[in-house]
N, C-alpha and C. Protein backbone atom coordinates (compact mmCIF):
# COMPACT_ATOMS: atom_id res chain seq x y z
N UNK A 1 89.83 25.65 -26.65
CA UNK A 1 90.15 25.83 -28.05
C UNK A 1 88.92 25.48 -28.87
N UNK A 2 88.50 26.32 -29.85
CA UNK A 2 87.03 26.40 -30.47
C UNK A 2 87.62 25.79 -31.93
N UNK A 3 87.02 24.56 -32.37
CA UNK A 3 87.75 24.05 -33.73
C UNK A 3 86.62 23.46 -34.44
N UNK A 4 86.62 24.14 -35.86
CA UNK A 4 85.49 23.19 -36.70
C UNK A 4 85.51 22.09 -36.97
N UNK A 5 84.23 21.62 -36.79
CA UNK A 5 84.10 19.90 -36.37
C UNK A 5 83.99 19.12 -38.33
N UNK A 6 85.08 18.42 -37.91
CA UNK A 6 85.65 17.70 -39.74
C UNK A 6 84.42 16.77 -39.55
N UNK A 7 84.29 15.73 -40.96
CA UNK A 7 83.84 14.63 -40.65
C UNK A 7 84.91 13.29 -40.69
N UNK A 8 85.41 12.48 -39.77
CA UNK A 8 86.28 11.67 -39.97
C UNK A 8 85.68 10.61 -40.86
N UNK A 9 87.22 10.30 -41.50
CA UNK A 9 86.52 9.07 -42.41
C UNK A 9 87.19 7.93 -42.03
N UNK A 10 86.74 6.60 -41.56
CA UNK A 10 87.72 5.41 -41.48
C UNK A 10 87.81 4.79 -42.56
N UNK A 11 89.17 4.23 -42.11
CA UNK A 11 89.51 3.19 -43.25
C UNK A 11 89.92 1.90 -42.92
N UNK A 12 88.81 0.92 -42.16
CA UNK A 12 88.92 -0.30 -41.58
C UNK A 12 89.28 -0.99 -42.40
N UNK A 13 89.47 -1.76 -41.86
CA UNK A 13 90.18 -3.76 -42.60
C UNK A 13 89.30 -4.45 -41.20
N UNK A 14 88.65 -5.64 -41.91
CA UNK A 14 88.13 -6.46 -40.80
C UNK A 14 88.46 -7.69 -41.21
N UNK A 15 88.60 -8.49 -39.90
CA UNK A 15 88.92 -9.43 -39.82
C UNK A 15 87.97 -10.31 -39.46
N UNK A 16 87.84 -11.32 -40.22
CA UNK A 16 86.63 -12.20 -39.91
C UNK A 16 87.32 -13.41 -39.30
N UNK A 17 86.63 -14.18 -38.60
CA UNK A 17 86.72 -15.40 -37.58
C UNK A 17 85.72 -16.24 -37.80
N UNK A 18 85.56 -17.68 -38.70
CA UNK A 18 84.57 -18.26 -38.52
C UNK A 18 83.49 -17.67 -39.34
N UNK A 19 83.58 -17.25 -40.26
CA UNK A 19 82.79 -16.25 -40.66
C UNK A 19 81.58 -15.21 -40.36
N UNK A 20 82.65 -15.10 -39.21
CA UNK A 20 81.68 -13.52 -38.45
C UNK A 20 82.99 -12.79 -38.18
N UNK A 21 82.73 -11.40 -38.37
CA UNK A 21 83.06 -10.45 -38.17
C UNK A 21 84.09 -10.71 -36.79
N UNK A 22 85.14 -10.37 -36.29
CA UNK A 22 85.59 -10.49 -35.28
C UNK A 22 86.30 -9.56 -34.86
N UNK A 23 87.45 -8.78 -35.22
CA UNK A 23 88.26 -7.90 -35.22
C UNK A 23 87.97 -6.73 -36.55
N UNK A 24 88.80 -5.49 -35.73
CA UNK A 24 88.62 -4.53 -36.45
C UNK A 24 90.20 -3.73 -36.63
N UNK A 25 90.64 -3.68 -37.82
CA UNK A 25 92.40 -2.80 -37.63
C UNK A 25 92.08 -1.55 -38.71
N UNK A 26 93.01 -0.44 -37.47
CA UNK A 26 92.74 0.55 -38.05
C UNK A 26 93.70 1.38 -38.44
N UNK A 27 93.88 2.05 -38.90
CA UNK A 27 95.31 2.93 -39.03
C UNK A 27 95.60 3.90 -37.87
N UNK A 28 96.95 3.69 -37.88
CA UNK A 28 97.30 4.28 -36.21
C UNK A 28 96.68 5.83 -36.09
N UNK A 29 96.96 7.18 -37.32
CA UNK A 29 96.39 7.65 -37.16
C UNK A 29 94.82 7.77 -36.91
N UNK A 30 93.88 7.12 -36.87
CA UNK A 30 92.37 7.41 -37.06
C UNK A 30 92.62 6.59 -35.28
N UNK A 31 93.27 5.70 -35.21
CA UNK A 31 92.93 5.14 -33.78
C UNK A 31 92.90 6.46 -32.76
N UNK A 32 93.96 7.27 -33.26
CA UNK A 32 94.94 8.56 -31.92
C UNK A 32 93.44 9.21 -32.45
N UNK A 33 92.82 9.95 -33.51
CA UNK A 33 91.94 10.46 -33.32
C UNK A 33 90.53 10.16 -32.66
N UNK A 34 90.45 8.67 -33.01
CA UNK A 34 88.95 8.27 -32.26
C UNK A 34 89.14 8.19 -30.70
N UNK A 35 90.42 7.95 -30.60
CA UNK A 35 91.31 8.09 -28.80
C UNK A 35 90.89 9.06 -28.14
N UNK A 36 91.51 10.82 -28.99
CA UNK A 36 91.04 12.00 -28.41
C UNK A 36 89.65 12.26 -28.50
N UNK A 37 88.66 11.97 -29.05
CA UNK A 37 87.40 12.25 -29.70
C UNK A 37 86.76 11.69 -28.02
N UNK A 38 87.04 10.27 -27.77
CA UNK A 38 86.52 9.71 -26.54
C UNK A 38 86.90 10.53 -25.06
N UNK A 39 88.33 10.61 -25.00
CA UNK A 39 89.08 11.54 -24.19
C UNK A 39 88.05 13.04 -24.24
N UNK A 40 87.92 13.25 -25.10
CA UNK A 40 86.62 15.06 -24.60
C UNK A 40 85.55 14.76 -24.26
N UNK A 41 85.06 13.40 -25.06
CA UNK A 41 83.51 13.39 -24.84
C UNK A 41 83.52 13.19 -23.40
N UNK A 42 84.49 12.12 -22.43
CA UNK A 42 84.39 11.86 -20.99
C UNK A 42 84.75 13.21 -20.03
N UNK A 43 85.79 13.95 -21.23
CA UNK A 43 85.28 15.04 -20.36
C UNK A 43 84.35 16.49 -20.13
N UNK A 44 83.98 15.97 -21.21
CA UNK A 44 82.16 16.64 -21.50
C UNK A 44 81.10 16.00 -20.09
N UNK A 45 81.08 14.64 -20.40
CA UNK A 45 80.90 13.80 -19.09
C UNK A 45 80.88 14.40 -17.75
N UNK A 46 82.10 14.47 -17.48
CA UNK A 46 82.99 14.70 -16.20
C UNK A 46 82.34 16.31 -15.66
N UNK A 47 82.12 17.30 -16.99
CA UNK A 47 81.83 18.23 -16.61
C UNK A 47 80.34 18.60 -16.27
N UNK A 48 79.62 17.91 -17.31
CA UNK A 48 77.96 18.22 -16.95
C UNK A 48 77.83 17.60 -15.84
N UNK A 49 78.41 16.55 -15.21
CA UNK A 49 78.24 15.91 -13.83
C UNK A 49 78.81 16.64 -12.82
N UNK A 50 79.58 17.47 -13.12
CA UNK A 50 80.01 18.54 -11.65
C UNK A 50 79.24 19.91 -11.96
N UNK A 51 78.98 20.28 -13.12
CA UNK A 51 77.31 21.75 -13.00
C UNK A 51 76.32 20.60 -12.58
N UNK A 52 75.92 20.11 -12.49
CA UNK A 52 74.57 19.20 -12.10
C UNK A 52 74.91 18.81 -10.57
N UNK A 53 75.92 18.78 -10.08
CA UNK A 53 75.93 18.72 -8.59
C UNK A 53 76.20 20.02 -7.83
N UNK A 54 77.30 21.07 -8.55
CA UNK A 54 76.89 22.52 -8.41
C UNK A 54 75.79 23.10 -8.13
N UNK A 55 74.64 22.49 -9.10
CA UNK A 55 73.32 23.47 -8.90
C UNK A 55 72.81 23.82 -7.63
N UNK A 56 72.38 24.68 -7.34
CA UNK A 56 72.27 25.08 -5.98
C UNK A 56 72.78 25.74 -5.15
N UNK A 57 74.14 25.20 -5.38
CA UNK A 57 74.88 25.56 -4.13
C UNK A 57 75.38 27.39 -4.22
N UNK A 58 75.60 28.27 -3.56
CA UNK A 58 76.65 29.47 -3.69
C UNK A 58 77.63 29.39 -4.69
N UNK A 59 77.85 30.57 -5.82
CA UNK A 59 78.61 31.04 -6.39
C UNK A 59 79.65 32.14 -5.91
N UNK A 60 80.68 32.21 -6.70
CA UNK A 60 81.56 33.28 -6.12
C UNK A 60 81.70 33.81 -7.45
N UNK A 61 81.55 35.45 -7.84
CA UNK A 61 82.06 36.05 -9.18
C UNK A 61 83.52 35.68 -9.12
N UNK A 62 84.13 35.95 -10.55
CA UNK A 62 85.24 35.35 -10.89
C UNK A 62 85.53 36.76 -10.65
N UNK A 63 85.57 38.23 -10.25
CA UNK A 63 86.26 39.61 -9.58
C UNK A 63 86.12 39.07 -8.16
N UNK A 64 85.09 38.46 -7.43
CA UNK A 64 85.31 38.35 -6.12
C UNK A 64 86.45 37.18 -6.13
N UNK A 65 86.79 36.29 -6.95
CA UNK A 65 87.63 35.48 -6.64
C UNK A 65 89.05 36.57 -6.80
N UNK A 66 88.99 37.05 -8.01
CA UNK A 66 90.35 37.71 -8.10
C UNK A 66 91.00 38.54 -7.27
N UNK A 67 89.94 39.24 -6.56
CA UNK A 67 89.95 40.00 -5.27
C UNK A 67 90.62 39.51 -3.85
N UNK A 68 89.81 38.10 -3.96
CA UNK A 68 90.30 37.44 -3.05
C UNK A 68 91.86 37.00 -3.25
N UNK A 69 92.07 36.58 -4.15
CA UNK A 69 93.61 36.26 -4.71
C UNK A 69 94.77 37.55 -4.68
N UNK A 70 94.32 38.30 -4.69
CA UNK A 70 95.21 39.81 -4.66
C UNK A 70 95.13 40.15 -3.06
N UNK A 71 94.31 39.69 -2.31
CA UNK A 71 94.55 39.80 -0.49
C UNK A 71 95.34 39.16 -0.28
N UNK A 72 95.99 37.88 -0.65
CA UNK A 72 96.56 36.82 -0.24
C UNK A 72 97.55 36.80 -0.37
């Protein structure tokens, strides 16, 4: 799914401890978004690390695969 990239805006509350900074609360929505945001980037991750171990090896066209799937 191809989606134009917003700019998120937070809207923290911090919590200080001792007077340093300690905690951070966020609104449940912006948490679920910074959630999914991490969730793609790992699998952005996940993916350049399997073409980067791919390289090299034999390809199969995606007609020779379909080909193969219609023998079967």
């Amino acid at each position: 799914m191809i989606t134009t990239r917003k700019a998120m805006r937070l809207n923290p509350q911090i919590i200080e401890k001792g007077g340093k900074k300690e905690f951070v609360v966020l609104p449940y929505e912006e948490y679920l978004a910074i959630e999914e945001l991490m969730e793609d980037y790992m699998d952005l991750i996940d993916l350049r690390e399997a073409k980067a171990e791919g390289q090299g090896q034999p390809s199969v066209s995606l007609d020779e695969v379909i080909k193969e799937l219609k023998k079967g």
